[in-house]
PDB file of N, CA and C in Angstrom:
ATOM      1  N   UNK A   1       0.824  -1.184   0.000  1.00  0.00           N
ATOM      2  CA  UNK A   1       0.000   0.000   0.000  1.00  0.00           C
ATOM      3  C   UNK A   1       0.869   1.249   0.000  1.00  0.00           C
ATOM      4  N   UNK A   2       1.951   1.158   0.691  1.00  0.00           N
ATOM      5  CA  UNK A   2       2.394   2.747   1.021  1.00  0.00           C
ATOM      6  C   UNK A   2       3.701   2.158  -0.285  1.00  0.00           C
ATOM      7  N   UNK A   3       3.921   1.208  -1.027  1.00  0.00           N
ATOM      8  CA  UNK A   3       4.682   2.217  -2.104  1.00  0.00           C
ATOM      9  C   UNK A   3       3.816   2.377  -3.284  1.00  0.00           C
ATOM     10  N   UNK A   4       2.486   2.005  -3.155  1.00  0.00           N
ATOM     11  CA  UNK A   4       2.043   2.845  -4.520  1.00  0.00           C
ATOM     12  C   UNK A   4       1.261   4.208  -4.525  1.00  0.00           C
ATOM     13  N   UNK A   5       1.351   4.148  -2.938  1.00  0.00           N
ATOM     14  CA  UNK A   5       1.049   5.625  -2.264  1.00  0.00           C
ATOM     15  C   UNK A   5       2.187   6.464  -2.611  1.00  0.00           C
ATOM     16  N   UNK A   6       3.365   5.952  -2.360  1.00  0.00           N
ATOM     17  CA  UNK A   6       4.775   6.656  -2.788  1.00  0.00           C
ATOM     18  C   UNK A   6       4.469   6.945  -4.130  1.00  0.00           C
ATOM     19  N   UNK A   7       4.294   6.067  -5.024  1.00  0.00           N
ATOM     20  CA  UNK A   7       4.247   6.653  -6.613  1.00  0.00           C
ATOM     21  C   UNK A   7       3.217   7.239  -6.994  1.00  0.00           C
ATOM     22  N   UNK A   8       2.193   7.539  -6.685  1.00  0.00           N
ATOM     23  CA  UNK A   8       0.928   8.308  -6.900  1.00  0.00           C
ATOM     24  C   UNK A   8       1.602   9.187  -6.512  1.00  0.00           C
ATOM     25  N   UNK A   9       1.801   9.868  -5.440  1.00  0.00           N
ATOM     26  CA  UNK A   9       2.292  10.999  -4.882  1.00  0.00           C
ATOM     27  C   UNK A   9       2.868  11.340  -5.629  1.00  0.00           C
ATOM     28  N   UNK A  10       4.388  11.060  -6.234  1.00  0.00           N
ATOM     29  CA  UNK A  10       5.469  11.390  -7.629  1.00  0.00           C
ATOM     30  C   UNK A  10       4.821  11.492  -8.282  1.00  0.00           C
ATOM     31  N   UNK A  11       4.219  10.969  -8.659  1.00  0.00           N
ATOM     32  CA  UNK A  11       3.637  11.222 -10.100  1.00  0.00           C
ATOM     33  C   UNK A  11       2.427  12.543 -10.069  1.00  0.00           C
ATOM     34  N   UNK A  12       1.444  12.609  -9.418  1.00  0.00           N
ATOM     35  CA  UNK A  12       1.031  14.091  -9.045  1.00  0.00           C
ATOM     36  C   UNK A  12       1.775  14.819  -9.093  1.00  0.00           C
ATOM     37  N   UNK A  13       3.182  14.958  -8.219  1.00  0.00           N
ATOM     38  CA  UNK A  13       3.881  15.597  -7.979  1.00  0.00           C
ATOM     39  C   UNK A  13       4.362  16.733  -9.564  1.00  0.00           C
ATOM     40  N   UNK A  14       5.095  15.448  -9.912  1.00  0.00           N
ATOM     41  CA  UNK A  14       5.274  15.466 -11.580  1.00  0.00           C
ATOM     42  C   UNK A  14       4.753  15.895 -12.500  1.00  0.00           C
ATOM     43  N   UNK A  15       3.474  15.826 -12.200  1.00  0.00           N
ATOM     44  CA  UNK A  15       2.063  16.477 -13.243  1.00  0.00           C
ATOM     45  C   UNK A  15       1.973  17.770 -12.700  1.00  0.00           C
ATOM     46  N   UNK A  16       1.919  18.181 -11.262  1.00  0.00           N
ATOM     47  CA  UNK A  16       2.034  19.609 -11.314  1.00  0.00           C
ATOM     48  C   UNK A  16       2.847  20.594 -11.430  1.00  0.00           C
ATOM     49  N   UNK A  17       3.973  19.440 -11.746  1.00  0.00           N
ATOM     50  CA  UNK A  17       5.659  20.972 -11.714  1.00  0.00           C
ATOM     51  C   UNK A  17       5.452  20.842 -13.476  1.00  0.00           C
ATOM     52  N   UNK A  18       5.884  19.519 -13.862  1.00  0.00           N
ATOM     53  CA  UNK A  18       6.263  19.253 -15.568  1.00  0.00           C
ATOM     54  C   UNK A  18       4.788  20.001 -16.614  1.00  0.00           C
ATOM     55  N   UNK A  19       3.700  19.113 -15.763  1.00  0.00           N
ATOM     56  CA  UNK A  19       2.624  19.537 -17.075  1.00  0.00           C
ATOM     57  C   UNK A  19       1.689  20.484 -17.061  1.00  0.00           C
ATOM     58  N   UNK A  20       1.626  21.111 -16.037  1.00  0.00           N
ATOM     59  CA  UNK A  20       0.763  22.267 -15.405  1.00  0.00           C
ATOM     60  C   UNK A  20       1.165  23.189 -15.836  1.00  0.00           C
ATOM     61  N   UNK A  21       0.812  24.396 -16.935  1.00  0.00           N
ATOM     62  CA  UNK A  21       1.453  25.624 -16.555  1.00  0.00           C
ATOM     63  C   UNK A  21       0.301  26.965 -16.226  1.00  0.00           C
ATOM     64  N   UNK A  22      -0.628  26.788 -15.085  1.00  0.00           N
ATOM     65  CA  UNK A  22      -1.042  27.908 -14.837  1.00  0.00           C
ATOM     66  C   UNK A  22      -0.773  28.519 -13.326  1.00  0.00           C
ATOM     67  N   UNK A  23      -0.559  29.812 -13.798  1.00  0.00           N
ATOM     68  CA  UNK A  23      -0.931  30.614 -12.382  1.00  0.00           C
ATOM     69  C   UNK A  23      -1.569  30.833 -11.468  1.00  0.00           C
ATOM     70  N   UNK A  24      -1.579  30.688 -10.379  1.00  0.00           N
ATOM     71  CA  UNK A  24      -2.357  30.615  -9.319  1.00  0.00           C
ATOM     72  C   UNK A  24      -2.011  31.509  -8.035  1.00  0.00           C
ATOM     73  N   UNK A  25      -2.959  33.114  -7.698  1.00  0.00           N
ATOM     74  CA  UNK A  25      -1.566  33.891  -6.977  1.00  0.00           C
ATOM     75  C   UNK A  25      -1.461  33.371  -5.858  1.00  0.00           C
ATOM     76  N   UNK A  26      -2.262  32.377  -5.431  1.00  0.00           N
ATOM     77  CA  UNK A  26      -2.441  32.160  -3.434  1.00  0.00           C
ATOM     78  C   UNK A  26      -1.765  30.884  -3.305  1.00  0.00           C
ATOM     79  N   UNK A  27      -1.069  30.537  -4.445  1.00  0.00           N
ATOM     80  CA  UNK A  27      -0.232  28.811  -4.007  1.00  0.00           C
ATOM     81  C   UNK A  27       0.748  29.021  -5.355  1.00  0.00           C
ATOM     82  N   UNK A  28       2.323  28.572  -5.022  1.00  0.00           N
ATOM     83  CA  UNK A  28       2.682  28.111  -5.791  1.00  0.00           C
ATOM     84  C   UNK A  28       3.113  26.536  -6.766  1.00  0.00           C
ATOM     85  N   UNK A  29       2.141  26.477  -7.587  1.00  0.00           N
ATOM     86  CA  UNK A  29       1.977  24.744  -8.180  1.00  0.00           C
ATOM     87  C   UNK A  29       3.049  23.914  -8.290  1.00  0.00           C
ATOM     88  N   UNK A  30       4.381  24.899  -8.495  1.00  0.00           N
ATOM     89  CA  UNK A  30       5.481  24.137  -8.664  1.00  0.00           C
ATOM     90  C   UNK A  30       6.114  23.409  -7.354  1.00  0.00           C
ATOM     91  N   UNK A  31       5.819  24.483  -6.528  1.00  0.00           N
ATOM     92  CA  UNK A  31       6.338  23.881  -4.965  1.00  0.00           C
ATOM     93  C   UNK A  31       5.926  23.138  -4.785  1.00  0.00           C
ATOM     94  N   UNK A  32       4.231  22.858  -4.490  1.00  0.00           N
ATOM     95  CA  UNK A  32       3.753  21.960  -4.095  1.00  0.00           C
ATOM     96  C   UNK A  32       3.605  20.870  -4.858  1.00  0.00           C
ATOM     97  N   UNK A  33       4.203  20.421  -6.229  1.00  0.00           N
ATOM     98  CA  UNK A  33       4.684  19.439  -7.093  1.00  0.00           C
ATOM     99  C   UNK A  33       5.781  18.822  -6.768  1.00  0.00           C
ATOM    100  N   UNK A  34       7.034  19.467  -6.306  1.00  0.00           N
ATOM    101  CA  UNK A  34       8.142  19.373  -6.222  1.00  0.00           C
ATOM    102  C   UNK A  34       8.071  18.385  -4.497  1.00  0.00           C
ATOM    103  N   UNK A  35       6.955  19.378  -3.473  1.00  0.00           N
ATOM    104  CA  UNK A  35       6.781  18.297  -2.219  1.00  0.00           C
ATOM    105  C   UNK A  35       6.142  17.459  -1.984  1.00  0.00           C
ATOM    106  N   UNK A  36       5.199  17.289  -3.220  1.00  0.00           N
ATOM    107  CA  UNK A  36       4.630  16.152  -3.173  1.00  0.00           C
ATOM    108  C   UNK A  36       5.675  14.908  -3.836  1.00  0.00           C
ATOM    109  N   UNK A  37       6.438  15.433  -4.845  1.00  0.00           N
ATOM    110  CA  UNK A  37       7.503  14.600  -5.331  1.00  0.00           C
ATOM    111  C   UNK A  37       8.682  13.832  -4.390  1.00  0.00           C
ATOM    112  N   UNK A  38       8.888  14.978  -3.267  1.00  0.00           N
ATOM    113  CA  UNK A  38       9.342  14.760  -1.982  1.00  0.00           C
ATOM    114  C   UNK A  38       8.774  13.465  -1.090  1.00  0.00           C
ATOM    115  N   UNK A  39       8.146  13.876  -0.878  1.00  0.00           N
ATOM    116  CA  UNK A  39       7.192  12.592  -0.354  1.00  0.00           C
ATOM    117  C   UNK A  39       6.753  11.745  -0.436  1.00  0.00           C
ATOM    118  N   UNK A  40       6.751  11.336  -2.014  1.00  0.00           N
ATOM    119  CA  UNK A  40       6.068  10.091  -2.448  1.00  0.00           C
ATOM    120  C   UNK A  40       7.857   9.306  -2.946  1.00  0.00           C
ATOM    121  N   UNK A  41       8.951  10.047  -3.148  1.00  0.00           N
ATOM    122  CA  UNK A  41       9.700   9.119  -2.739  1.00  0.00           C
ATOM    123  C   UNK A  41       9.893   8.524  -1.123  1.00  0.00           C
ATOM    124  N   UNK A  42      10.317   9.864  -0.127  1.00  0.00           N
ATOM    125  CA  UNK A  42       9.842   8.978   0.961  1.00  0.00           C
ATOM    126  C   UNK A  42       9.017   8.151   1.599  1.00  0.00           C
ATOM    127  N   UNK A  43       7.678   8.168   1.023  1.00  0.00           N
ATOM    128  CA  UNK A  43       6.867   6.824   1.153  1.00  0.00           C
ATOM    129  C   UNK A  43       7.606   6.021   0.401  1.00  0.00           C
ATOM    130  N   UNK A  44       7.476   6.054  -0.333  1.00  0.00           N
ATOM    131  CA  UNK A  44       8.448   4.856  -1.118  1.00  0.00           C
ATOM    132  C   UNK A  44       9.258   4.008  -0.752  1.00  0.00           C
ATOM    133  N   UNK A  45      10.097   4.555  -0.281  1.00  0.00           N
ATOM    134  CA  UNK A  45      11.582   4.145   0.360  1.00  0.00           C
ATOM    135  C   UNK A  45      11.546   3.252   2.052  1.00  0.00           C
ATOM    136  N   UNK A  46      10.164   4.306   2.237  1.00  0.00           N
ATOM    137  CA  UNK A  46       9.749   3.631   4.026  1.00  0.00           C
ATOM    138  C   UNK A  46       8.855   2.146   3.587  1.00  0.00           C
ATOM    139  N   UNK A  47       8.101   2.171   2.480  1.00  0.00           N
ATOM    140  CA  UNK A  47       7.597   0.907   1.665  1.00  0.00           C
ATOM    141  C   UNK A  47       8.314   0.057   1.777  1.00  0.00           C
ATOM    142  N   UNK A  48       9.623   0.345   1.022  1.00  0.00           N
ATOM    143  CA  UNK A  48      10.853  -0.716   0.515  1.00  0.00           C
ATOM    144  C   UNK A  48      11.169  -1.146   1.841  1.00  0.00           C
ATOM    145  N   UNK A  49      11.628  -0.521   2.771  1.00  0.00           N
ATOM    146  CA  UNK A  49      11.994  -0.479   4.214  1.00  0.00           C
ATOM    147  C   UNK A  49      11.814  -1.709   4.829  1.00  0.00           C
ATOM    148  N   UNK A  50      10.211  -1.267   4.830  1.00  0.00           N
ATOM    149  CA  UNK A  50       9.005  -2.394   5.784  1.00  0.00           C
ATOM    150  C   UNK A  50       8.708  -3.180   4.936  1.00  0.00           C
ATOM    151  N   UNK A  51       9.091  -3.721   3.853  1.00  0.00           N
ATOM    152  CA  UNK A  51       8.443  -4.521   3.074  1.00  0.00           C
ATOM    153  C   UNK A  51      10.031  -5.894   3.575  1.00  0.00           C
ATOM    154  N   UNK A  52      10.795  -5.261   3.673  1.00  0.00           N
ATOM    155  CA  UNK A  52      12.544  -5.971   3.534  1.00  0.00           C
ATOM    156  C   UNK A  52      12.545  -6.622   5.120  1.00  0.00           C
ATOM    157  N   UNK A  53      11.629  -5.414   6.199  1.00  0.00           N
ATOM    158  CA  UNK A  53      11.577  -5.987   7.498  1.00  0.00           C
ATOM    159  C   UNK A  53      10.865  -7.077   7.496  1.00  0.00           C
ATOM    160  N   UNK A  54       9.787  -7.181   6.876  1.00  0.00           N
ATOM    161  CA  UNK A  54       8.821  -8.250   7.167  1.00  0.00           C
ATOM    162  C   UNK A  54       9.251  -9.825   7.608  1.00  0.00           C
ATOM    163  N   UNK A  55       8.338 -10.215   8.320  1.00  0.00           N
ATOM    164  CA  UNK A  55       8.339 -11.443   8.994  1.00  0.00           C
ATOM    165  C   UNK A  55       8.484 -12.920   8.181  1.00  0.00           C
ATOM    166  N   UNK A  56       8.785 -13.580   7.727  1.00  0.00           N
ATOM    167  CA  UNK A  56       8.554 -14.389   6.589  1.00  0.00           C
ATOM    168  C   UNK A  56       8.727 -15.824   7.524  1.00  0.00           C
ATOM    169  N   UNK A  57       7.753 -16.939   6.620  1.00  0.00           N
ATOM    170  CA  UNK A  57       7.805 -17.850   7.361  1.00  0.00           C
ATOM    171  C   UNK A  57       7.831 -19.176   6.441  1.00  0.00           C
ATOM    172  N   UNK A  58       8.302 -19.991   7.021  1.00  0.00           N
ATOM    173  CA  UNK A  58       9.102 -21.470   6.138  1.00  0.00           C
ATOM    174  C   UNK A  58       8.316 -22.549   6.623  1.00  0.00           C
ATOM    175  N   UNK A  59       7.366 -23.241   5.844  1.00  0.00           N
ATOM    176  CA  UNK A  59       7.070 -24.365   5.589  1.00  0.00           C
ATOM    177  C   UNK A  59       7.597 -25.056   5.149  1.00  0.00           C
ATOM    178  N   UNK A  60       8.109 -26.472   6.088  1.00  0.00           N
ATOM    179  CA  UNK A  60       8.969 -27.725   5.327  1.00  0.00           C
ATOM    180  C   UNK A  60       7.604 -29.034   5.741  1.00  0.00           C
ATOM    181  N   UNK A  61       7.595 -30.089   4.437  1.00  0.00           N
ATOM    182  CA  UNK A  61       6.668 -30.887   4.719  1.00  0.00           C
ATOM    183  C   UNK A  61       7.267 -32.133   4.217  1.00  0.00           C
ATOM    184  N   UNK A  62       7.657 -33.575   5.043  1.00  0.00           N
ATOM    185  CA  UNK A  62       8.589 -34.467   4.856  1.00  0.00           C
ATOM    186  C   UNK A  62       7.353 -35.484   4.780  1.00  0.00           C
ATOM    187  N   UNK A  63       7.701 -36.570   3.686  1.00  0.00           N
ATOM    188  CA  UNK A  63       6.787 -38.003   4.103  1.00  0.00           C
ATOM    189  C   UNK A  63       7.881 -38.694   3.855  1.00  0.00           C
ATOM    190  N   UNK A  64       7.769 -39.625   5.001  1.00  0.00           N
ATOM    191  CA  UNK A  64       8.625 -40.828   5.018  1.00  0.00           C
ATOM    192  C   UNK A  64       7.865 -42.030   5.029  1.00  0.00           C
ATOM    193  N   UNK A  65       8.387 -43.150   4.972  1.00  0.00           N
ATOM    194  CA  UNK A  65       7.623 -44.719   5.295  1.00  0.00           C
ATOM    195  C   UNK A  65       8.322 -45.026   6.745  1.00  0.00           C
ATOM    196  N   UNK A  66       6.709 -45.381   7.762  1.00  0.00           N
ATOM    197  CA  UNK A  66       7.377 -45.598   9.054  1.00  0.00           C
ATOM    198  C   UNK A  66       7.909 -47.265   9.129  1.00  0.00           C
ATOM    199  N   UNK A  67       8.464 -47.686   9.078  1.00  0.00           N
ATOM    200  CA  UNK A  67       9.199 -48.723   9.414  1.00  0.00           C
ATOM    201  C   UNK A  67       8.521 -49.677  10.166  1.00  0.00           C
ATOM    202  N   UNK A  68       7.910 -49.887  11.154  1.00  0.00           N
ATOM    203  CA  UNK A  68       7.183 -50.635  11.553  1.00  0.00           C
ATOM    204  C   UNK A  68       5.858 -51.064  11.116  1.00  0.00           C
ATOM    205  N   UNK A  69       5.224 -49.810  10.520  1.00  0.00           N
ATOM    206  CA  UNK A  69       3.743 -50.407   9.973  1.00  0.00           C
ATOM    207  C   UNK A  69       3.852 -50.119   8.266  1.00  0.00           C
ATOM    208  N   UNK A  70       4.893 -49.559   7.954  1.00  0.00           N
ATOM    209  CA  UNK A  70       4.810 -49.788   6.393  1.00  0.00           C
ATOM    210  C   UNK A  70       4.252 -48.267   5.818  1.00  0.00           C
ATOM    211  N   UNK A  71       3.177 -48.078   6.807  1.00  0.00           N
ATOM    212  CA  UNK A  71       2.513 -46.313   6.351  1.00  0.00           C
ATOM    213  C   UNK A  71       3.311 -45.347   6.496  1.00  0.00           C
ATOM    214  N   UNK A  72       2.813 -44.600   5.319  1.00  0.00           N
ATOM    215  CA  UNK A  72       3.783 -43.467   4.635  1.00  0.00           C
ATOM    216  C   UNK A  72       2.741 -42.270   6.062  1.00  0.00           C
ATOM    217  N   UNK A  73       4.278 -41.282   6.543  1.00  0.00           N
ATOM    218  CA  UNK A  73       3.582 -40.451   7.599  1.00  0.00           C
ATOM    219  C   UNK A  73       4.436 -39.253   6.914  1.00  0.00           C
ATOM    220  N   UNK A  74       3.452 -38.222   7.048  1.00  0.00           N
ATOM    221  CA  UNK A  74       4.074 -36.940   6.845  1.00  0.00           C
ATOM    222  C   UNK A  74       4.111 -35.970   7.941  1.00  0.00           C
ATOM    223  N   UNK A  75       5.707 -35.273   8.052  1.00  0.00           N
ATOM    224  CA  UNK A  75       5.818 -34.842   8.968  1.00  0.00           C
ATOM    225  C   UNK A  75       5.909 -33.288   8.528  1.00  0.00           C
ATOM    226  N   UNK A  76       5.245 -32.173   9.049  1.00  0.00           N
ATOM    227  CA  UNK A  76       5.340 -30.761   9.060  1.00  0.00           C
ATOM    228  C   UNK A  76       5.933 -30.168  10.171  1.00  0.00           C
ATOM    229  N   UNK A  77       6.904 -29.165   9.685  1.00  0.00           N
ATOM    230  CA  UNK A  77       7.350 -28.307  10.537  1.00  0.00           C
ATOM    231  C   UNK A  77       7.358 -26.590   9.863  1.00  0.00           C
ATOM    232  N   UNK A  78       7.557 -25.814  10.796  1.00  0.00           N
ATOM    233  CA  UNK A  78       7.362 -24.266  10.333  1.00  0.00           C
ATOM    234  C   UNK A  78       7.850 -23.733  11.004  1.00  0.00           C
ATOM    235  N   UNK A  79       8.875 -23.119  10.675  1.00  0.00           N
ATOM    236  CA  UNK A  79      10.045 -22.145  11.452  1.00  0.00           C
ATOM    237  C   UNK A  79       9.346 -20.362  10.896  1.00  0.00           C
ATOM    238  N   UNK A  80       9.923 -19.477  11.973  1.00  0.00           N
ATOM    239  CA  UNK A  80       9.682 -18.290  11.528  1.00  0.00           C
ATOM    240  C   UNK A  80      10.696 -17.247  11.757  1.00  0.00           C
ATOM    241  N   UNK A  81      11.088 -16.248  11.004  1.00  0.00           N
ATOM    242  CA  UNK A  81      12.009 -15.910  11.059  1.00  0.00           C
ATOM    243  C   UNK A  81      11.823 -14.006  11.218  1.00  0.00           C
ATOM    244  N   UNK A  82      12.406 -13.937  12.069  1.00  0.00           N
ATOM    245  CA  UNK A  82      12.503 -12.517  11.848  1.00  0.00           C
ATOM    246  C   UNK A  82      13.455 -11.819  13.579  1.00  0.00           C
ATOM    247  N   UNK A  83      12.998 -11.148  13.983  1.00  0.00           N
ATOM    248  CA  UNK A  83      14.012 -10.030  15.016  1.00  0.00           C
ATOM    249  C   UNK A  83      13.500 -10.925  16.173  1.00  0.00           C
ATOM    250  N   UNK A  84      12.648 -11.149  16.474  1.00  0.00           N
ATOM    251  CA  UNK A  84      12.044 -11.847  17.810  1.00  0.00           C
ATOM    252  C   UNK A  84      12.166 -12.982  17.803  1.00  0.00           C
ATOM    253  N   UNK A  85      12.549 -13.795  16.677  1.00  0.00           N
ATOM    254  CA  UNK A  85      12.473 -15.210  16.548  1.00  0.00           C
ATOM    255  C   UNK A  85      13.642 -15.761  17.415  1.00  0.00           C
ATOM    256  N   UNK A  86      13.704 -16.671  18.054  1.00  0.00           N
ATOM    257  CA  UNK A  86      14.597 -17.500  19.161  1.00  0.00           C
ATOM    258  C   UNK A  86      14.997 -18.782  18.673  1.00  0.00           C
TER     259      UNK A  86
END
């Protein structure tokens, strides 16, 4: 969500410095193109950020033949990985 919030933002941004050319005396369009351009890279970048932090998690799923009765048993395990993980 927040990096295509980042690129919407640029790209507004972009449309009001590059393709806009009117005057307006109580705001200037370019500034506020230029900080919206500002900002939608820093969303961006805080996107990339939290997207790289994220939690990710590993499913392994084994079948073996148990030896005594001949039946095939499958065994699951799931590790998780991230800053808190032990």
């Amino acid at each position: 969500m927040s990096i295509g919030s980042g690129i919407a933002l640029f790209v507004i941004g972009a449309i009001l410095v590059f393709a806009i050319n009117v005057d307006v005396a109580w705001v200037d369009l370019d500034m506020v193109g230029y900080i919206l351009m500002g900002a939608g890279v820093v969303i961006f970048l805080l996107g990339i950020v939290l997207l790289a932090r994220r939690r990710r998690t590993e499913s392994v799923s084994r079948t073996v033949v148990d030896p005594a009765t001949g039946a095939p048993t499958t065994r699951r395990s799931v590790s998780s990985t991230g800053d808190d993980a032990v």
